[in-house]
Protein backbone atom coordinates (compact mmCIF):
# COMPACT_ATOMS: atom_id res chain seq x y z
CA UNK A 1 85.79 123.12 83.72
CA UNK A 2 87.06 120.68 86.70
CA UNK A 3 83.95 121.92 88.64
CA UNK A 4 81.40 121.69 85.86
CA UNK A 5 82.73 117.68 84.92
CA UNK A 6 82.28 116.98 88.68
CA UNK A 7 78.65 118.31 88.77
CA UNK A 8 77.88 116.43 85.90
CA UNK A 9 78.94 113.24 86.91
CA UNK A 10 76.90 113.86 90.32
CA UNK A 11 74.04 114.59 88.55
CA UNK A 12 73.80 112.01 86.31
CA UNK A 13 74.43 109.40 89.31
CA UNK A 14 71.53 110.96 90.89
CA UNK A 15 69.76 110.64 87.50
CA UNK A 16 70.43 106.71 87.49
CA UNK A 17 69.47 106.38 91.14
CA UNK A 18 65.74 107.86 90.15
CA UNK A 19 65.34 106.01 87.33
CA UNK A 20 67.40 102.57 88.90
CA UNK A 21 64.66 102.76 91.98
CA UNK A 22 61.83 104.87 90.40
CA UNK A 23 58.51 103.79 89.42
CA UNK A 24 59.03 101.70 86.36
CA UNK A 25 57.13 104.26 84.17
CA UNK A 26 60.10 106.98 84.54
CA UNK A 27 62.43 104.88 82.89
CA UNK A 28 63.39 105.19 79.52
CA UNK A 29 63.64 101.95 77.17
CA UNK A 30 65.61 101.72 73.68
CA UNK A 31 66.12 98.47 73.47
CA UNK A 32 67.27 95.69 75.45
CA UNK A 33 67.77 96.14 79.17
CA UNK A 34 70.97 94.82 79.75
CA UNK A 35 72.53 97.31 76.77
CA UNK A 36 70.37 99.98 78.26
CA UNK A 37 71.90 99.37 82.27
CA UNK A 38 75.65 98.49 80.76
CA UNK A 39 75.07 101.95 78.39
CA UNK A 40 74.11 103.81 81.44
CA UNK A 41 76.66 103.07 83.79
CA UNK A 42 79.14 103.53 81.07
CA UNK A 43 78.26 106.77 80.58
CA UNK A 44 78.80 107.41 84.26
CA UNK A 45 82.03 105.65 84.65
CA UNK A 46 82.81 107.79 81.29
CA UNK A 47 82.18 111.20 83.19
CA UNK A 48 83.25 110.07 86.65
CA UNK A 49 86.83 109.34 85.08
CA UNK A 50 88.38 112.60 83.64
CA UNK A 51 86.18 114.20 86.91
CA UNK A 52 88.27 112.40 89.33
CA UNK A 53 91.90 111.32 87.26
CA UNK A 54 94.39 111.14 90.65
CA UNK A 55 91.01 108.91 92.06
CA UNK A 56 90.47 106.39 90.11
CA UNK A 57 90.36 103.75 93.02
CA UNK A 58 87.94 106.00 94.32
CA UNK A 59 85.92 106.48 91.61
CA UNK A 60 85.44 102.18 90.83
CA UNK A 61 84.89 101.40 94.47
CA UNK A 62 82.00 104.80 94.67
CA UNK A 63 80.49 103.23 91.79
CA UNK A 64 80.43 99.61 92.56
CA UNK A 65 78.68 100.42 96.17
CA UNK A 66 76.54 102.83 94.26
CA UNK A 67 75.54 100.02 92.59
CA UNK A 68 74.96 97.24 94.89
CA UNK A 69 73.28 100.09 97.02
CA UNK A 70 70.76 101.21 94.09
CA UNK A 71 69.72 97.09 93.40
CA UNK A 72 69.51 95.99 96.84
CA UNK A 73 66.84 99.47 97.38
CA UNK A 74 65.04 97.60 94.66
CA UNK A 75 63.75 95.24 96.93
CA UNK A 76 61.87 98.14 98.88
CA UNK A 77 60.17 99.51 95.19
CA UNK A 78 56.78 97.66 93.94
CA UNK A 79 57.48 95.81 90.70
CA UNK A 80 61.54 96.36 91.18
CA UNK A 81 63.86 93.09 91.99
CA UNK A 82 67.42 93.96 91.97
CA UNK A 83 69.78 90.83 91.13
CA UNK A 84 73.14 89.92 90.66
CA UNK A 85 72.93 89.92 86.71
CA UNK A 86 71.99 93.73 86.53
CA UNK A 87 74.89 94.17 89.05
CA UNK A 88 77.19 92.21 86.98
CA UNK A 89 76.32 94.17 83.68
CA UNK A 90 76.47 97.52 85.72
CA UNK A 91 79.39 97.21 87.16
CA UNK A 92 81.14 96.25 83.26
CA UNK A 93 79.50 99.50 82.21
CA UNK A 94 81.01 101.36 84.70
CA UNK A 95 84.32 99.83 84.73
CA UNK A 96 84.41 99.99 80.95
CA UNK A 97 83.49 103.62 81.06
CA UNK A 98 86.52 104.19 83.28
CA UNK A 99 88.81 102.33 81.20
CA UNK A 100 87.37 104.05 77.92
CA UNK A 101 87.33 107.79 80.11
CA UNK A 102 90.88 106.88 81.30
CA UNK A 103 92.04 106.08 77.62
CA UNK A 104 90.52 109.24 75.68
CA UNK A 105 91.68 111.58 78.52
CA UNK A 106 95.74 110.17 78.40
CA UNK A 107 95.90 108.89 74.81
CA UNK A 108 93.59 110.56 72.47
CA UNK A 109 94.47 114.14 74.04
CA UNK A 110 97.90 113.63 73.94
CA UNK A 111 97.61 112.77 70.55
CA UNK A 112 96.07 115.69 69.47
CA UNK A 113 98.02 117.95 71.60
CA UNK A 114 101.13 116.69 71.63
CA UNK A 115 103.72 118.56 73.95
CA UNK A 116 106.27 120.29 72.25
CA UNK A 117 109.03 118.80 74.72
């Protein structure tokens, strides 16, 4: 299970790195941009967290250079510009997608398992 989480959360880094510094056409829109980047990155932050629970450090500072990286290779794409406002609203995706993984995998588990102690 450990294994699978951690593939997932690789892959769907990966994912956001194509579609952060792909051709505009690959990326999917829903709606606004900055719900869609804050959305994204909470997802990852969301899977990164129960991945890695005894690196948690690890995890925030892997996903805030992954993010600075993935904007400043914007400036190398044709119609891409990466800026300090889609950092700003990535990085509260991903650290609110820690916060929310780090919250469902110690309180909401517990609370439906509780240990018979």
């Amino acid at each position: 299970m450990a294994q699978a989480l951690k593939a997932t959360a690789w892959i769907l880094l990966l994912a956001i790195f194509i579609l952060t510094d792909g051709p505009l056409g690959l990326r999917p829109t829903f709606g606004h941009p900055n719900a869609e980047r804050l959305l994204a990155f909470a997802v990852l932050g969301f899977t990164f967290s129960p991945a890695y629970p005894h690196r948690l450090l690890v995890v925030l500072i892997l996903l805030a250079g992954a993010i600075r990286g993935f904007e400043y290779l914007q400036h190398f794409v044709n119609y891409r510009h990466g800026t300090v406002h889609d950092i700003a609203i990535k990085l509260a995706g991903a650290f609110a997608g820690v916060g929310a993984g780090i919250f469902v995998s110690k309180f909401a588990v517990s609370a439906l398992w509780p240990s018979h102690d």
